[in-house]
Protein backbone atom coordinates (compact mmCIF):
# COMPACT_ATOMS: atom_id res chain seq x y z
CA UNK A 1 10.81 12.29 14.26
CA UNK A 2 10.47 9.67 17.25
CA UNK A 3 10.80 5.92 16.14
CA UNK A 4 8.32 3.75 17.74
CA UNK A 5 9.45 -0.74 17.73
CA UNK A 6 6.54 -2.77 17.57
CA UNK A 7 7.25 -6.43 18.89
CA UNK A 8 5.18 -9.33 18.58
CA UNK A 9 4.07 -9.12 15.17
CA UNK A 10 2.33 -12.62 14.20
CA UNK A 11 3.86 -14.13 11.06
CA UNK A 12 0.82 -13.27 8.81
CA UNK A 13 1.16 -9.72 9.14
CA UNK A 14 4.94 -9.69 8.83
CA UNK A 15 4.47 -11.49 5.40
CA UNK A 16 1.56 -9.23 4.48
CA UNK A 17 3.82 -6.26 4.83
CA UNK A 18 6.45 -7.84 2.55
CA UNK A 19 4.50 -8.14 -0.14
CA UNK A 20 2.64 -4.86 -0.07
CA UNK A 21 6.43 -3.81 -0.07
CA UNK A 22 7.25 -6.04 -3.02
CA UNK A 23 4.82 -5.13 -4.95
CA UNK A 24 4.23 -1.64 -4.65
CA UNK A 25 8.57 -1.62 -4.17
CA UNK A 26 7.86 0.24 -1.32
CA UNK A 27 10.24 0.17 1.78
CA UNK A 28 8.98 -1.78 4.60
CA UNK A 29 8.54 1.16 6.61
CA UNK A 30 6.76 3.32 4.27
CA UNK A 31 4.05 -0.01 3.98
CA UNK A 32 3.77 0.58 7.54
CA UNK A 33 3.25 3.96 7.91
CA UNK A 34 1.13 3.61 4.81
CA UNK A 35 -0.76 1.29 7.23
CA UNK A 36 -0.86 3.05 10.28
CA UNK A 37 -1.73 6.35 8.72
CA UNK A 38 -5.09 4.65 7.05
CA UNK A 39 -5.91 2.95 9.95
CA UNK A 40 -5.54 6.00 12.51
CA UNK A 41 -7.33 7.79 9.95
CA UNK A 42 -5.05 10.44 9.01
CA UNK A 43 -4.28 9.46 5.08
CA UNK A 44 -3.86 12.39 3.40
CA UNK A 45 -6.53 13.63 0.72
CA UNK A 46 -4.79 16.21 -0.44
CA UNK A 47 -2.52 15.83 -3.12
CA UNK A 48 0.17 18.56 -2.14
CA UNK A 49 0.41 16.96 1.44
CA UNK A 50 1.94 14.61 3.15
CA UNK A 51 3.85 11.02 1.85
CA UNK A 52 0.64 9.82 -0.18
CA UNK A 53 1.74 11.42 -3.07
CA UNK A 54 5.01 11.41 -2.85
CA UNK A 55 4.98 7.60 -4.00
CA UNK A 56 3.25 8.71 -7.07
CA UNK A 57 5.95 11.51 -7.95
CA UNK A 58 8.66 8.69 -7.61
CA UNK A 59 7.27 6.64 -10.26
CA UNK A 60 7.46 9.29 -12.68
CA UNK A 61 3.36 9.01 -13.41
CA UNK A 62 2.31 12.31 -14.25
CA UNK A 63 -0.95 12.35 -13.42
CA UNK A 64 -3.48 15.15 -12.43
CA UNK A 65 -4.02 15.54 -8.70
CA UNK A 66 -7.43 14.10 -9.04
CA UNK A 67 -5.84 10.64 -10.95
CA UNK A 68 -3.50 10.73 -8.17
CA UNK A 69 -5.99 11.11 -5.89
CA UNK A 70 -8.40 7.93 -7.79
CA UNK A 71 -5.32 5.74 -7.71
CA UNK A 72 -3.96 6.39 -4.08
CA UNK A 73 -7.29 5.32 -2.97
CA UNK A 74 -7.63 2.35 -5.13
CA UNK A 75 -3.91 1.13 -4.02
CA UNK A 76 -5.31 1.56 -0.59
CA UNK A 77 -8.71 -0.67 -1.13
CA UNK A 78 -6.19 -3.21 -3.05
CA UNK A 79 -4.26 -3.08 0.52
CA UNK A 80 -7.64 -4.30 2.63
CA UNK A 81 -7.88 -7.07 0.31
CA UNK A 82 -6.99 -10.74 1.87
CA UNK A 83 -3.72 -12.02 0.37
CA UNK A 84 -4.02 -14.15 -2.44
CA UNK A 85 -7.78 -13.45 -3.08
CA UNK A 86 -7.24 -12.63 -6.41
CA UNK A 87 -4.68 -15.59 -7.50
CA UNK A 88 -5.53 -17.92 -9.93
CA UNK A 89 -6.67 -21.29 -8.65
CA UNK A 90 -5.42 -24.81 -10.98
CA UNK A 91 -9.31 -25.45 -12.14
CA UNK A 92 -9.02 -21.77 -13.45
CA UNK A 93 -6.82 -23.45 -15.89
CA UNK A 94 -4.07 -21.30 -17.99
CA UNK A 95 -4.26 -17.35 -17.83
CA UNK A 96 -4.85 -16.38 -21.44
C-alpha cells in the first residue's frame, strides 16, 4: 500500500483527530483513513468488507451485521459533530 504525508495540518484538525483517536482508542491513522474514506465517499456498507467492521470485531461486540451496520454509522455522525458540542457547560450545574 502507498503512504501518502499530508503537511500543513492546522492545529484544530490535528487535535480533532486525537480525540476521535482517544476516544474511540483508535490509532491515529485508522481516524484518518476513517476520515478520508467517509469523505471520498467510499465507507464501506457492507459488513464483510473493508476496515469498518473490523473495529467492531476488535472490541469483542458481537453484534448482528445490521447492529454493526446502525452503530458504524452512528460513530460516523458522532464524528461530524463540532468538538465539545455536547460537554456540559457550569450553569448546567452537576451531572446527576
Amino acid at each position: 500500500m502507498p503512504d501518502i504525508v499530508v503537511r500543513h495540518i492546522d492545529e484544530a484538525l490535528a487535535e480533532r483527530i486525537k480525540e476521535l483517536a482517544l476516544a474511540r482508542k483508535w490509532s491515529l491513522n485508522d481516524v484518518i483513513l476513517h476520515a478520508l474514506r467517509h469523505g471520498l465517499g467510499m465507507a464501506s456498507c457492507d459488513p464483510f468488507s473493508g476496515r469498518e467492521v473490523e473495529f467492531g470485531r476488535q472490541m469483542g461486540t458481537g453484534l448482528s451485521a445490521g447492529e454493526d451496520r446502525a452503530f458504524s454509522e452512528a460513530l460516523a455522525a458522532l464524528a461530524d459533530v463540532p468538538a465539545g458540542q455536547f460537554a456540559r457547560k457550569p450553569e448546567d450545574g452537576p451531572q446527576r
